[in-house]
Protein backbone atom coordinates (compact mmCIF):
# COMPACT_ATOMS: atom_id res chain seq x y z
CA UNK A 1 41.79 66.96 -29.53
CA UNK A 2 38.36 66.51 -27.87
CA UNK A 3 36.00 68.80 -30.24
CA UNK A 4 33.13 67.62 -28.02
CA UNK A 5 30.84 70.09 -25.86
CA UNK A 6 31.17 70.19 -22.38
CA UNK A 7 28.27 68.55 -20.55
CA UNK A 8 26.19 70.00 -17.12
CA UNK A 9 27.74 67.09 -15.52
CA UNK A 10 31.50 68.18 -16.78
CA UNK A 11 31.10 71.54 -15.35
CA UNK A 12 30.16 70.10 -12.21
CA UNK A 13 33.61 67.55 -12.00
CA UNK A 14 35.50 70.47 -13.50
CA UNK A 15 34.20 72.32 -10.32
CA UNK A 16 35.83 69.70 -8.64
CA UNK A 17 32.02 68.71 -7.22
CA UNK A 18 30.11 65.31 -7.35
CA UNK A 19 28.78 64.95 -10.88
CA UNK A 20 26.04 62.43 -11.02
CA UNK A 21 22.35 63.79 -11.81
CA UNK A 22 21.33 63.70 -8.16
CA UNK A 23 24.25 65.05 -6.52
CA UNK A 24 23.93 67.83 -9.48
CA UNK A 25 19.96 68.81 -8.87
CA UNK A 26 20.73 68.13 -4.78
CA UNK A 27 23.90 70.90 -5.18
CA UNK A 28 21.40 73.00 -6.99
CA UNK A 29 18.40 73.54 -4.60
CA UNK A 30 20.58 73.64 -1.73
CA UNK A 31 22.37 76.55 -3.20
CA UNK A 32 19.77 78.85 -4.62
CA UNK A 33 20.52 82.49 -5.35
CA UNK A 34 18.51 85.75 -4.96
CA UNK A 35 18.82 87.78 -7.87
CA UNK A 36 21.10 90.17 -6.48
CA UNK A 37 23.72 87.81 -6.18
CA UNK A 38 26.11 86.90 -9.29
CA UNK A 39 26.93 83.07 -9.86
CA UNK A 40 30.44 84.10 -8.98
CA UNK A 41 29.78 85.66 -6.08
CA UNK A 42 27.74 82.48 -4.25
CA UNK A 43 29.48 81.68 -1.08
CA UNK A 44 29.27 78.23 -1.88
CA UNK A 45 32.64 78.54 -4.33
CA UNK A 46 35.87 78.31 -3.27
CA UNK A 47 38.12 81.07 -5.19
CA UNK A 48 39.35 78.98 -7.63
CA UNK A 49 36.05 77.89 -8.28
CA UNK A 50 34.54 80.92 -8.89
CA UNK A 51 37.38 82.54 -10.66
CA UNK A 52 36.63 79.42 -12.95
CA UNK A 53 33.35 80.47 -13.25
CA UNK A 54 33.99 84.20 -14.41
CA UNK A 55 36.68 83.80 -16.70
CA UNK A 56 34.70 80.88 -18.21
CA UNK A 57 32.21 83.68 -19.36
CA UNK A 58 34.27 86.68 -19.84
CA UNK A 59 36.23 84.84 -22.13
CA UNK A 60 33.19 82.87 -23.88
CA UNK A 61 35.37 79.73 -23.32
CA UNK A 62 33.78 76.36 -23.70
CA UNK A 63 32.63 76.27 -20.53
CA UNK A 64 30.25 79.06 -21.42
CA UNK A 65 26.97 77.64 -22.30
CA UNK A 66 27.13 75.66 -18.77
CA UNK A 67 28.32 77.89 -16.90
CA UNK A 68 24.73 80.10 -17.92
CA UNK A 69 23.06 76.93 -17.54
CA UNK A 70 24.08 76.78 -14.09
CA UNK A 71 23.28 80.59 -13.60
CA UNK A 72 19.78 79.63 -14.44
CA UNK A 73 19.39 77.07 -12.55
CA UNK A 74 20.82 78.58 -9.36
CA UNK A 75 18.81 81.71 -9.75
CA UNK A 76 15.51 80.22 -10.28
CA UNK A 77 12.38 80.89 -7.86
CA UNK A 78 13.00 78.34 -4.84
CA UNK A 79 10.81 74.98 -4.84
């Protein structure tokens, strides 16, 4: 049993998307979100990713603290 938290990078390969740092920040500022737009809702997921996404929080699985992380990140003022 792995009693280990999830990583940033984890989400990202659990998304089934490149995981290294760069490829991470890269994925990040090319997909920025206006507020009006829910993580889940980002056309940049394919269903099964974003279904991932919203069950990960409506069912405060371990994915949870990421998956906000992400939120964040994608939602923050454009460089």
């Amino acid at each position: 049993m792995n009693i280990t938290p999830p990583e940033f990078s984890d989400l990202f390969a659990q998304l089934g998307l490149p995981a290294d740092e760069a490829s991470i920040h890269n994925f990040i500022r090319a997909h920025r979100l206006p507020d009006s737009v829910a993580l889940d809702q980002a056309g940049c997921w394919t269903p099964a990713q974003a279904r991932l996404l919203r069950e990960s929080l409506a069912h405060d699985a371990d994915w949870a603290p990421m998956v906000d992380r992400l939120n964040v990140a994608m939602h923050k003022a454009r460089d």
